[in-house]
N, C-alpha and C. Protein backbone atom coordinates (compact mmCIF):
# COMPACT_ATOMS: atom_id res chain seq x y z
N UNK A 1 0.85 -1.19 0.00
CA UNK A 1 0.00 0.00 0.00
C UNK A 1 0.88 1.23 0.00
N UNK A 2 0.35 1.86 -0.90
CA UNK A 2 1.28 3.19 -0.71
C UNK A 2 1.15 4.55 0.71
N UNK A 3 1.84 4.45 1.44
CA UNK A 3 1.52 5.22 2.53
C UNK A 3 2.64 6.50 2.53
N UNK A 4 2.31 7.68 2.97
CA UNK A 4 2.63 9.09 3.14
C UNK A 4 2.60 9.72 4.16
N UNK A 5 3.85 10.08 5.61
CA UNK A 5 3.58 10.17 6.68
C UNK A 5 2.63 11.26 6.61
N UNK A 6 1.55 11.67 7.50
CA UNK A 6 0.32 12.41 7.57
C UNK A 6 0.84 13.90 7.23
N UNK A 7 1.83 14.16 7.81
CA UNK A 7 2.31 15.64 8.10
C UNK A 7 2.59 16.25 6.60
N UNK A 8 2.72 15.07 6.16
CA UNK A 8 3.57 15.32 4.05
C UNK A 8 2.51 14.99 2.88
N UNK A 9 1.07 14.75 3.86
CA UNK A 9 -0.02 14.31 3.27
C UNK A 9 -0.53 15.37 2.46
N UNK A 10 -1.08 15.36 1.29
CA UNK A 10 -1.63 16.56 0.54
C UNK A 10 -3.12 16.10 -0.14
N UNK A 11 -4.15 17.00 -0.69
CA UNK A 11 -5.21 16.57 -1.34
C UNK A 11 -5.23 15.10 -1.96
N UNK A 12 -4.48 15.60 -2.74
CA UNK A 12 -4.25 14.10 -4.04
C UNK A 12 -3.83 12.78 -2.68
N UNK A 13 -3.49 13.09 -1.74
CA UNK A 13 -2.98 11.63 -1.23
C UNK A 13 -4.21 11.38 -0.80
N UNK A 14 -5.17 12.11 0.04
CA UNK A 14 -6.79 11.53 0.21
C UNK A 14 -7.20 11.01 -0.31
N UNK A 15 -7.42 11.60 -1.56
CA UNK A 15 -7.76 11.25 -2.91
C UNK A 15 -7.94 10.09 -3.46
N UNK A 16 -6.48 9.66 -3.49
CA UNK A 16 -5.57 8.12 -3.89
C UNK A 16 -6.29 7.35 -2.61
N UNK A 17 -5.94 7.07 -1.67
CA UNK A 17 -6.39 6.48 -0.45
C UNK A 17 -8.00 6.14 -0.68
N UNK A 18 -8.77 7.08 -1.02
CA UNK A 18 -10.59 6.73 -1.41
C UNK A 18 -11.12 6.25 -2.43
N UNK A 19 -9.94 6.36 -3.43
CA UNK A 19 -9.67 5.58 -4.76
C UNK A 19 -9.69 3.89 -4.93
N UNK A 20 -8.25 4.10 -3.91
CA UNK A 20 -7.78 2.58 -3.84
C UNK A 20 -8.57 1.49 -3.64
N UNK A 21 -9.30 1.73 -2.70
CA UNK A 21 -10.35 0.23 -2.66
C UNK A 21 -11.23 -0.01 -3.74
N UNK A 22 -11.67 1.10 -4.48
CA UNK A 22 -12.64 1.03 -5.48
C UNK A 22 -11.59 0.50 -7.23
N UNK A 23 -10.62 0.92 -6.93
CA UNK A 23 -9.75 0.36 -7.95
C UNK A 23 -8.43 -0.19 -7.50
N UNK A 24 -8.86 -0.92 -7.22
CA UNK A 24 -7.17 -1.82 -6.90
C UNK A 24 -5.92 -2.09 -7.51
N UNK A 25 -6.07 -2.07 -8.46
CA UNK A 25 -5.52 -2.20 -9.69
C UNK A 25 -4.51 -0.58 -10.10
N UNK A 26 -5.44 0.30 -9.94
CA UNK A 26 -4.50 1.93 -9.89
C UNK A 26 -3.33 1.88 -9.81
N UNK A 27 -2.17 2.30 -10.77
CA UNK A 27 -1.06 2.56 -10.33
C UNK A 27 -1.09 3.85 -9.25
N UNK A 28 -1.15 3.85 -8.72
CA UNK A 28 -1.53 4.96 -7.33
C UNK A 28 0.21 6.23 -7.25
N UNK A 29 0.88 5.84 -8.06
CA UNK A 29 2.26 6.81 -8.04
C UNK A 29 1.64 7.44 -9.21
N UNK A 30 1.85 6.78 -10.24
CA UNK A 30 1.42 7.70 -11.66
C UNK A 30 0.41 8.37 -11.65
N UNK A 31 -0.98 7.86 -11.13
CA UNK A 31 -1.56 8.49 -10.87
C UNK A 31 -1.68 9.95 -9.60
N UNK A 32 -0.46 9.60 -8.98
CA UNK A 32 -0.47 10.71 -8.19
C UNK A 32 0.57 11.66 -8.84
N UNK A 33 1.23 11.32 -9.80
CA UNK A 33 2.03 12.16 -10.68
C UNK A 33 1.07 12.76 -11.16
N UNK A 34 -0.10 12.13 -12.35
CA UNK A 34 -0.87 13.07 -13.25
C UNK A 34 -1.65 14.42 -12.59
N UNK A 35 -2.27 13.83 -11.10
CA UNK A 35 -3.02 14.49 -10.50
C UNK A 35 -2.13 15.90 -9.82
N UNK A 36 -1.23 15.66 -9.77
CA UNK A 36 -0.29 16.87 -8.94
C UNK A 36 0.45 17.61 -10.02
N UNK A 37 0.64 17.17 -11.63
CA UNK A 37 0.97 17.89 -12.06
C UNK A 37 0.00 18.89 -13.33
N UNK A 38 -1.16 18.15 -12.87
CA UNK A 38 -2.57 18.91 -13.02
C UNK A 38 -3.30 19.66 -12.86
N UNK A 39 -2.95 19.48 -11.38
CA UNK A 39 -3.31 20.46 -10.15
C UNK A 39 -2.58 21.68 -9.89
N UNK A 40 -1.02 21.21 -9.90
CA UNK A 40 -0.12 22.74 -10.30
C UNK A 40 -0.40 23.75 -11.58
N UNK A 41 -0.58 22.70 -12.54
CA UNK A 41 -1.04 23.03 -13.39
C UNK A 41 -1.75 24.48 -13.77
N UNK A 42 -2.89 24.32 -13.01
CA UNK A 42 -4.36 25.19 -13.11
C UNK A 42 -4.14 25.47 -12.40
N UNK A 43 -3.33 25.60 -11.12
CA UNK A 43 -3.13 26.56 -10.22
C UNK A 43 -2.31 27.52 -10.52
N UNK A 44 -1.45 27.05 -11.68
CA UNK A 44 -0.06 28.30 -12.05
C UNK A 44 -0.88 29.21 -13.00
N UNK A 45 -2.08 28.46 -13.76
CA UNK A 45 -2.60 29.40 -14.85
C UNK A 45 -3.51 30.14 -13.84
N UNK A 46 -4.69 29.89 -12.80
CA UNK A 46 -4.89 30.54 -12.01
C UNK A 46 -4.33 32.32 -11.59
N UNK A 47 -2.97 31.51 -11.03
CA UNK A 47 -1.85 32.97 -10.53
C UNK A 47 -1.58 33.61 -11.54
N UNK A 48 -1.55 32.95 -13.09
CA UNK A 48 -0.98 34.08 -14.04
C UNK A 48 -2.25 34.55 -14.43
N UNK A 49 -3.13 34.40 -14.67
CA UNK A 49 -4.55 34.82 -14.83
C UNK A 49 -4.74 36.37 -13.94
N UNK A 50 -4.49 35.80 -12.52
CA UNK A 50 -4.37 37.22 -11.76
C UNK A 50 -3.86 38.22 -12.59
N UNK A 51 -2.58 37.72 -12.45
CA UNK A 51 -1.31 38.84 -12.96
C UNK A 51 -1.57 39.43 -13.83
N UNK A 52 -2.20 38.63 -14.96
CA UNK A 52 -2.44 39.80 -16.54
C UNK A 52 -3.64 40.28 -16.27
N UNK A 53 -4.54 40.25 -15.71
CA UNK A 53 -5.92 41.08 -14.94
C UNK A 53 -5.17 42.00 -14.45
N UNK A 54 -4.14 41.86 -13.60
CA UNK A 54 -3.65 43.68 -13.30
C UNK A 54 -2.97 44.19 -14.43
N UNK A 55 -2.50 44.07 -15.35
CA UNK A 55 -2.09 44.55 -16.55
C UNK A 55 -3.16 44.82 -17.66
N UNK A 56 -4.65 44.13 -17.10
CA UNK A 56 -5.76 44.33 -18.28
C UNK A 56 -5.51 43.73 -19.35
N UNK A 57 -4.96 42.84 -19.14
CA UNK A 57 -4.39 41.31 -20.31
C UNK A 57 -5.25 40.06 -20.01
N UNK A 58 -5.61 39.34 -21.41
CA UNK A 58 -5.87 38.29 -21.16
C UNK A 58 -4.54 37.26 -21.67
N UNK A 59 -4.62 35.76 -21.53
CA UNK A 59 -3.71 35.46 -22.05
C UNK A 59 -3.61 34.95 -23.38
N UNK A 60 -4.60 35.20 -24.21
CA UNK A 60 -4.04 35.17 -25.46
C UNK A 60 -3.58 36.74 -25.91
N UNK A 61 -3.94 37.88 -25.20
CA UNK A 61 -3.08 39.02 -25.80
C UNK A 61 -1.58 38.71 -25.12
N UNK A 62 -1.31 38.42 -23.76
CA UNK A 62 -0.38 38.38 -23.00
C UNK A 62 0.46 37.21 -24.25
N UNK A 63 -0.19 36.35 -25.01
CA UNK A 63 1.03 35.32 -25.82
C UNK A 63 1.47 36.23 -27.18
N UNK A 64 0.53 37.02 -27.51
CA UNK A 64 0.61 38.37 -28.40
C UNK A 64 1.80 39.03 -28.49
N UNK A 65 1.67 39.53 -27.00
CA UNK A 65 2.93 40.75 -26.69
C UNK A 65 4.27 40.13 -26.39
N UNK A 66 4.10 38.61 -26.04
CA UNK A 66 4.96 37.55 -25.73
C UNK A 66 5.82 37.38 -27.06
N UNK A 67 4.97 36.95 -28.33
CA UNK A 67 5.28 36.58 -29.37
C UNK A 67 6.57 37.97 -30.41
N UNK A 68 5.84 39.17 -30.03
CA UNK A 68 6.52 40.21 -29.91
C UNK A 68 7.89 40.11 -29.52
N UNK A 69 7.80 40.17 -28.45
CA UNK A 69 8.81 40.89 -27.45
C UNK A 69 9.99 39.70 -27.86
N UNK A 70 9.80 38.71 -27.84
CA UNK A 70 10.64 37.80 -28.37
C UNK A 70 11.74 37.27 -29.30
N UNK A 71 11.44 38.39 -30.47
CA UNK A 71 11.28 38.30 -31.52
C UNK A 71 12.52 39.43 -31.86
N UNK A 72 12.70 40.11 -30.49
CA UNK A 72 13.93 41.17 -30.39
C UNK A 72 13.67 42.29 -31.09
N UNK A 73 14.49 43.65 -31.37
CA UNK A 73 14.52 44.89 -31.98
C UNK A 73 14.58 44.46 -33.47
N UNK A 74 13.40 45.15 -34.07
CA UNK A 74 12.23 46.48 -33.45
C UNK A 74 11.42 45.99 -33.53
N UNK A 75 10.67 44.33 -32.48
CA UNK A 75 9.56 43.38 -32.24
C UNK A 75 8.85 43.88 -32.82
N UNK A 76 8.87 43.36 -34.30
CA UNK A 76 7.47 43.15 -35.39
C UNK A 76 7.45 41.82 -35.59
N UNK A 77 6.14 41.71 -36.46
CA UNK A 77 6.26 40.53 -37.05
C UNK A 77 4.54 40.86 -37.57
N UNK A 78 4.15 39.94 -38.36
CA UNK A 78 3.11 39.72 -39.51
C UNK A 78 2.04 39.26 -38.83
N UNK A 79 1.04 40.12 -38.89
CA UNK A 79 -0.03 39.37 -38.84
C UNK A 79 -0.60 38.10 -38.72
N UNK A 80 -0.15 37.43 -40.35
CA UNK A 80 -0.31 36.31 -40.45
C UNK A 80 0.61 35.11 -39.81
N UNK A 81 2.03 35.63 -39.80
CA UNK A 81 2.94 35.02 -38.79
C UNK A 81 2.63 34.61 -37.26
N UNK A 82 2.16 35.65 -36.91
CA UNK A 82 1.48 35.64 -35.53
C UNK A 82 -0.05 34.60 -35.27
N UNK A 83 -0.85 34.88 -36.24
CA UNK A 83 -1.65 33.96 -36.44
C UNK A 83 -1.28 32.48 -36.09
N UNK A 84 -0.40 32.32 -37.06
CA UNK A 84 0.34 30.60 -37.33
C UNK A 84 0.88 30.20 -36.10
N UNK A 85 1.74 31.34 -35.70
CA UNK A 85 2.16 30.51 -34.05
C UNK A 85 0.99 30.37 -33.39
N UNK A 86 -0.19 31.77 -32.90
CA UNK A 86 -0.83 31.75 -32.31
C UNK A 86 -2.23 30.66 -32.59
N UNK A 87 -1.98 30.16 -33.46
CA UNK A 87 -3.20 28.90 -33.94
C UNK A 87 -4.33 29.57 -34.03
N UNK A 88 -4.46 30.96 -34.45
CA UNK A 88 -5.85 31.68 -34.60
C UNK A 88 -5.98 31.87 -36.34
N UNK A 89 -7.59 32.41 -36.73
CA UNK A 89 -7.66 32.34 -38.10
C UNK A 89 -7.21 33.93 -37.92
N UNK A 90 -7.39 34.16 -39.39
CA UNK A 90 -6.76 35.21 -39.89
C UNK A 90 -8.01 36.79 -38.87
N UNK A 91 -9.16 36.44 -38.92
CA UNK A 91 -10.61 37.20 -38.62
C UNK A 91 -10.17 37.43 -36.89
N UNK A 92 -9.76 35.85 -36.38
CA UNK A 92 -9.51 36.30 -34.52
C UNK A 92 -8.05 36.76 -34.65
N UNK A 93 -7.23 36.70 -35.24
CA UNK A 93 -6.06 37.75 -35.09
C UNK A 93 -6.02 39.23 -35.30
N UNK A 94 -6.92 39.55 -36.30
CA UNK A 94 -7.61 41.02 -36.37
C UNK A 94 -8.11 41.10 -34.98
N UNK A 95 -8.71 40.77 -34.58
CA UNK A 95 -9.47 41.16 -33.72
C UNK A 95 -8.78 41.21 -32.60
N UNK A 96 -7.90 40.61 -32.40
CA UNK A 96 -6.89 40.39 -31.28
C UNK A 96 -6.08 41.67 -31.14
N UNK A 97 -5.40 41.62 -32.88
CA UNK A 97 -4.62 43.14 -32.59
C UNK A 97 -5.40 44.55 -32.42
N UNK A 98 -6.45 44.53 -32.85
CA UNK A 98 -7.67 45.82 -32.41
C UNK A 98 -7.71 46.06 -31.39
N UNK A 99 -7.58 44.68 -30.44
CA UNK A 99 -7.95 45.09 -28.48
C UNK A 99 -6.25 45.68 -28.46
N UNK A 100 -5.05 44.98 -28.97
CA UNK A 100 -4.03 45.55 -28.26
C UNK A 100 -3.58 46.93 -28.66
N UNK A 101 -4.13 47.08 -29.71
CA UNK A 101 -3.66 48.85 -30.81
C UNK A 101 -4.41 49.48 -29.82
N UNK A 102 -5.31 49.13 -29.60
CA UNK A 102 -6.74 50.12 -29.01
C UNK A 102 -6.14 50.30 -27.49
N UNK A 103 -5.52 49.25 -26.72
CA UNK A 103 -4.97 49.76 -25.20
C UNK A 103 -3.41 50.20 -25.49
N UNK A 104 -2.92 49.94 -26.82
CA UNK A 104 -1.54 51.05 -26.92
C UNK A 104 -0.19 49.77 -26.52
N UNK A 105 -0.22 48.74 -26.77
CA UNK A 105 0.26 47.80 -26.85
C UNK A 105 1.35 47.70 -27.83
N UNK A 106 0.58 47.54 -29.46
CA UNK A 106 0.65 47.74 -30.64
C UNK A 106 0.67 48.54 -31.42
N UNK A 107 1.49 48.26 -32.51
CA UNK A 107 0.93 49.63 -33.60
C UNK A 107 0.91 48.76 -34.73
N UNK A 108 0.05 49.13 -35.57
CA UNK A 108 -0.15 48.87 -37.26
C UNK A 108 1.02 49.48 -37.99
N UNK A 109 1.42 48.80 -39.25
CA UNK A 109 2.35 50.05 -39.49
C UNK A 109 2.54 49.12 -41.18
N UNK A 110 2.78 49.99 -42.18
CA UNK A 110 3.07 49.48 -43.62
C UNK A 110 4.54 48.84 -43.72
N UNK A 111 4.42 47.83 -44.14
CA UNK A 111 5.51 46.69 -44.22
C UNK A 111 5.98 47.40 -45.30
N UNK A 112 7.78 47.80 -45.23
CA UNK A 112 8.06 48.28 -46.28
C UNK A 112 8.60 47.57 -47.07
N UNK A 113 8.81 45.86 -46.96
CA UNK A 113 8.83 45.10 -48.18
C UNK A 113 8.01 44.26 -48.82
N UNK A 114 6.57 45.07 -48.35
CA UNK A 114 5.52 44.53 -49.34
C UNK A 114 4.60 45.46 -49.42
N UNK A 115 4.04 46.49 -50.26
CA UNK A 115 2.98 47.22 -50.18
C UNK A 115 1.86 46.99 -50.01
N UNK A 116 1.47 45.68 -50.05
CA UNK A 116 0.34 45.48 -49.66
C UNK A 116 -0.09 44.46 -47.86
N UNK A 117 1.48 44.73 -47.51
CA UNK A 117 1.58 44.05 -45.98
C UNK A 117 1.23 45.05 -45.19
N UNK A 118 1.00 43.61 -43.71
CA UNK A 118 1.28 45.65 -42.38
C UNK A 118 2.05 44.78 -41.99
N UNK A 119 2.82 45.21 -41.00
CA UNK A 119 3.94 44.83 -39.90
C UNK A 119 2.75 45.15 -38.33
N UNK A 120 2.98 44.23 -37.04
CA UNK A 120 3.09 44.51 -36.21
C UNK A 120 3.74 45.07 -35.33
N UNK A 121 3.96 46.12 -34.77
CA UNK A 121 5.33 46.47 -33.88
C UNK A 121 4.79 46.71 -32.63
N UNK A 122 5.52 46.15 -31.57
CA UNK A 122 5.50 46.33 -30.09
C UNK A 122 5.60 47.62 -29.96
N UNK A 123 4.77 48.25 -28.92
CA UNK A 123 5.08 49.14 -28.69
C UNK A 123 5.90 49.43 -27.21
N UNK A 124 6.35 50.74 -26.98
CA UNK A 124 7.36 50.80 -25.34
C UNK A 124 6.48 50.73 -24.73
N UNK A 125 4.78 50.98 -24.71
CA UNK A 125 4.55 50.45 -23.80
C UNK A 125 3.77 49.23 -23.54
N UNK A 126 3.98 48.35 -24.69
CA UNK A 126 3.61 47.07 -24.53
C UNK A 126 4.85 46.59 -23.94
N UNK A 127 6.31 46.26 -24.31
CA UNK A 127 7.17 45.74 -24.17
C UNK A 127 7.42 46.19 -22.68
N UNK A 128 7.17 47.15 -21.80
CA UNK A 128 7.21 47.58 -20.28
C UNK A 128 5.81 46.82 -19.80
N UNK A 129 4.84 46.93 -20.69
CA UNK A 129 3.57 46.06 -19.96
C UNK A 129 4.11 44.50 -19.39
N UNK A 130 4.59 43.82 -20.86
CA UNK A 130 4.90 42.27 -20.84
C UNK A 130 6.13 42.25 -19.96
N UNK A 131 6.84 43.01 -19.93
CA UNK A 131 8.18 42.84 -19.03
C UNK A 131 8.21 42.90 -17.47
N UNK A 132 7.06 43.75 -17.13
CA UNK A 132 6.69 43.95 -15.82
C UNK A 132 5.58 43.05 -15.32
N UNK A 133 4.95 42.26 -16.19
CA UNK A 133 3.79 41.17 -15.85
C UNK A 133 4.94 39.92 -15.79
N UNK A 134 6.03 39.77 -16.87
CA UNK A 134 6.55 38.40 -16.59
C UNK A 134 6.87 38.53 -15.40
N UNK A 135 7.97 39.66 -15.08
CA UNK A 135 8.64 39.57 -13.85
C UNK A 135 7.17 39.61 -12.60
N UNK A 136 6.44 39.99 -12.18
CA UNK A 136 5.76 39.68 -11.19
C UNK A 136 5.19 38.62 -11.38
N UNK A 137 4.95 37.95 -12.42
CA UNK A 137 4.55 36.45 -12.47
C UNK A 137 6.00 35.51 -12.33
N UNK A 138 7.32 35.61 -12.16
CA UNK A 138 8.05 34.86 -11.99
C UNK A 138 8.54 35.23 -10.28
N UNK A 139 8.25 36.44 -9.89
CA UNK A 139 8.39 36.58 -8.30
C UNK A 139 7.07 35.38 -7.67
N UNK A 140 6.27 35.51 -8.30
CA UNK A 140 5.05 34.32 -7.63
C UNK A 140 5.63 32.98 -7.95
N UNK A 141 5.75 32.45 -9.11
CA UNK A 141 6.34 31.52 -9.52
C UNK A 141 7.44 31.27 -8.10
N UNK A 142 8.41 32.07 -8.07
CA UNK A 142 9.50 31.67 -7.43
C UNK A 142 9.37 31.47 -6.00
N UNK A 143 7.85 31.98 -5.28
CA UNK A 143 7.37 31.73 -3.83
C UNK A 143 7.58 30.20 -3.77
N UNK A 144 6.68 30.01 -4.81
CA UNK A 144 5.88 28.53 -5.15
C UNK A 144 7.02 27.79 -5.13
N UNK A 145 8.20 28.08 -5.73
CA UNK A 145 9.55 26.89 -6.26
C UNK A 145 10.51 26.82 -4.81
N UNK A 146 9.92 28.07 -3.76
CA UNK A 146 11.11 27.77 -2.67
C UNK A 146 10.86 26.73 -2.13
N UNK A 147 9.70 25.62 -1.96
CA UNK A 147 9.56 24.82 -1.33
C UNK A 147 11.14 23.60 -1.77
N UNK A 148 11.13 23.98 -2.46
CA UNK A 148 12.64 22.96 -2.85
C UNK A 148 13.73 23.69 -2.69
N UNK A 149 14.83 23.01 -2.80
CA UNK A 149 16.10 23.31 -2.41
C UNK A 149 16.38 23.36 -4.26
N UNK A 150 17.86 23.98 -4.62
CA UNK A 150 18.72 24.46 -5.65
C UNK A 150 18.49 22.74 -6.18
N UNK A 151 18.82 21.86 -5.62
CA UNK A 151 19.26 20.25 -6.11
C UNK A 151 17.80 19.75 -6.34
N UNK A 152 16.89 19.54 -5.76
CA UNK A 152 15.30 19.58 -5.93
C UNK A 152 15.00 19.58 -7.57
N UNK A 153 14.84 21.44 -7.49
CA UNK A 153 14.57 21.88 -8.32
C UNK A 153 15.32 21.33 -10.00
N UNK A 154 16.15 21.06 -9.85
CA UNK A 154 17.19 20.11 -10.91
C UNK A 154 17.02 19.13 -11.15
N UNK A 155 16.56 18.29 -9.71
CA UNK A 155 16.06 16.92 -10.17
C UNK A 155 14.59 16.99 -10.41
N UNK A 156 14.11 18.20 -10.32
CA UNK A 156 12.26 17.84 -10.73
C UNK A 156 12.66 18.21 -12.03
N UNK A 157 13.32 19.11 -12.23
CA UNK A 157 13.19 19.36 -13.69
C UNK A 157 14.06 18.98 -14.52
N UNK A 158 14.76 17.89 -14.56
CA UNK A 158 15.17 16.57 -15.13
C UNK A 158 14.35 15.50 -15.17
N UNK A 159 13.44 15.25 -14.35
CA UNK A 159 12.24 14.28 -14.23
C UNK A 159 11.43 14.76 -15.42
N UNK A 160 10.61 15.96 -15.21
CA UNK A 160 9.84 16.52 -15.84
C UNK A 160 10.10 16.90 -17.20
N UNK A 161 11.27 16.78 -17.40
CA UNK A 161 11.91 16.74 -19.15
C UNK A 161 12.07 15.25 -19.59
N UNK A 162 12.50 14.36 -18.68
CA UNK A 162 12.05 13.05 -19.24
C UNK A 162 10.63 12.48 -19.71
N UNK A 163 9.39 13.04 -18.87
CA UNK A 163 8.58 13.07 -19.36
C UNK A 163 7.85 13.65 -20.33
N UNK A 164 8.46 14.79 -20.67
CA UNK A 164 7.95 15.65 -21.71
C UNK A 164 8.57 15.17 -22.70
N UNK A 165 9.92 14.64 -22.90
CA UNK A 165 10.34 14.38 -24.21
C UNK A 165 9.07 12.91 -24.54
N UNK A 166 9.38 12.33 -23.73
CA UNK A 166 8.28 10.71 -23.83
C UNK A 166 7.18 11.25 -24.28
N UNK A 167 6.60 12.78 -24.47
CA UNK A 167 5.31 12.80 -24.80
C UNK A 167 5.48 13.47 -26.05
N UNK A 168 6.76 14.39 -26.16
CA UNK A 168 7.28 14.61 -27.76
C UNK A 168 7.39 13.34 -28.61
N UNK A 169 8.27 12.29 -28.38
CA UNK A 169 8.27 11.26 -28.89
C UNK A 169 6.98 10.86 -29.33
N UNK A 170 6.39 10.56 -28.96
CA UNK A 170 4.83 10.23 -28.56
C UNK A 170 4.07 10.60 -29.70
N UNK A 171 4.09 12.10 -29.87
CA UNK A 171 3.44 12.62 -30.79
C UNK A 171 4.19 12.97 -32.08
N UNK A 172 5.02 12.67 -32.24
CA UNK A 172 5.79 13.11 -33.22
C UNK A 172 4.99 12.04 -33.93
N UNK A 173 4.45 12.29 -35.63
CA UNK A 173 4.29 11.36 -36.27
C UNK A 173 5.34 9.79 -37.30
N UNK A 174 4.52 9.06 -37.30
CA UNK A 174 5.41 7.98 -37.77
C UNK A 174 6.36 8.43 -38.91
N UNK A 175 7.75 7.95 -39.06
CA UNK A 175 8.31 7.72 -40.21
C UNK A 175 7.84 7.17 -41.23
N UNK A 176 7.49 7.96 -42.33
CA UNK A 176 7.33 7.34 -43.48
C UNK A 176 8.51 6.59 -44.12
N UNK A 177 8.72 5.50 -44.90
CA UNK A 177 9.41 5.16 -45.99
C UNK A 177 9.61 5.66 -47.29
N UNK A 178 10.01 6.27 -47.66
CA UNK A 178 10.77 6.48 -49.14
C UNK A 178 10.29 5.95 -50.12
């Protein structure tokens, strides 16, 4: 039986424990992997949710100004470029950059190697918006990460890249033959 001294006990271990008799069979670790990294999960989007509410961001503008800022001097990029990362059609990316032109985020501006392009460009005070939301979303973040020590944190996130590649693998589609 999998047991957890009480004091180190958390939701998910209740959980597992009210589970167990009804499924015996449960891998009761993995499953307490999925559930805890589920649970952090929606709790981290939660806290960043806050964060861009005080900036008057949601987070698909917040991946917007992200996509921007990224992208380095003088953070433009295409419409339609932005679209493609952002997995939106061409109609919700308009509409996307309208909310951010309109709070001063963005600017429209004529692509001067295509006359019939626009360019996106960050604006200073989008790039101070997104810069001052990451950083207070990584001061929260970093409350959350003191629970571990420097070595912890290395080995969760060596764990947690083994699993993520297993799920890259995963999805990567089959090799075709020639």
């Amino acid at each position: 039986m999998w047991v957890v001294a009480e004091r180190e006990r958390d939701h998910v271990d209740r959980f597992l424990e009210t589970i167990h008799p009804v499924l015996p069979d449960l891998d009761l670790e993995v499953e307490g992997i999925v559930d805890r990294v589920s649970g952090l999960g929606r709790r981290l989007h939660r806290m960043l949710d806050e964060t861009l509410s005080e900036f008057g961001l949601d987070w698909g503008e917040y991946k917007a100004l992200g996509h921007l800022a990224q992208r380095g001097d003088p953070y433009r990029s295409t419409p339609g470029r932005m679209a493609k990362h952002m997995e939106l059609s061409s109609g919700a990316m308009t509409n996307r950059l309208d909310q951010l032109e309109n709070a001063g985020f963005v600017r429209r501006m004529p692509d001067p190697g295509d006359r019939r392009g626009v360019l996106v460009e960050l604006t200073e005070h989008g790039r101070d918006t997104y810069r001052r939301a990451v950083g207070i979303q990584a001061e929260k973040e970093a409350l959350i990460a003191a629970a571990l020590t420097d070595r912890e944190k290395a080995q969760l996130n060596d764990l947690l890249r083994k699993m993520m590649i297993e799920f890259e693998r995963r999805e990567q589609p089959p090799a075709t033959d020639p």
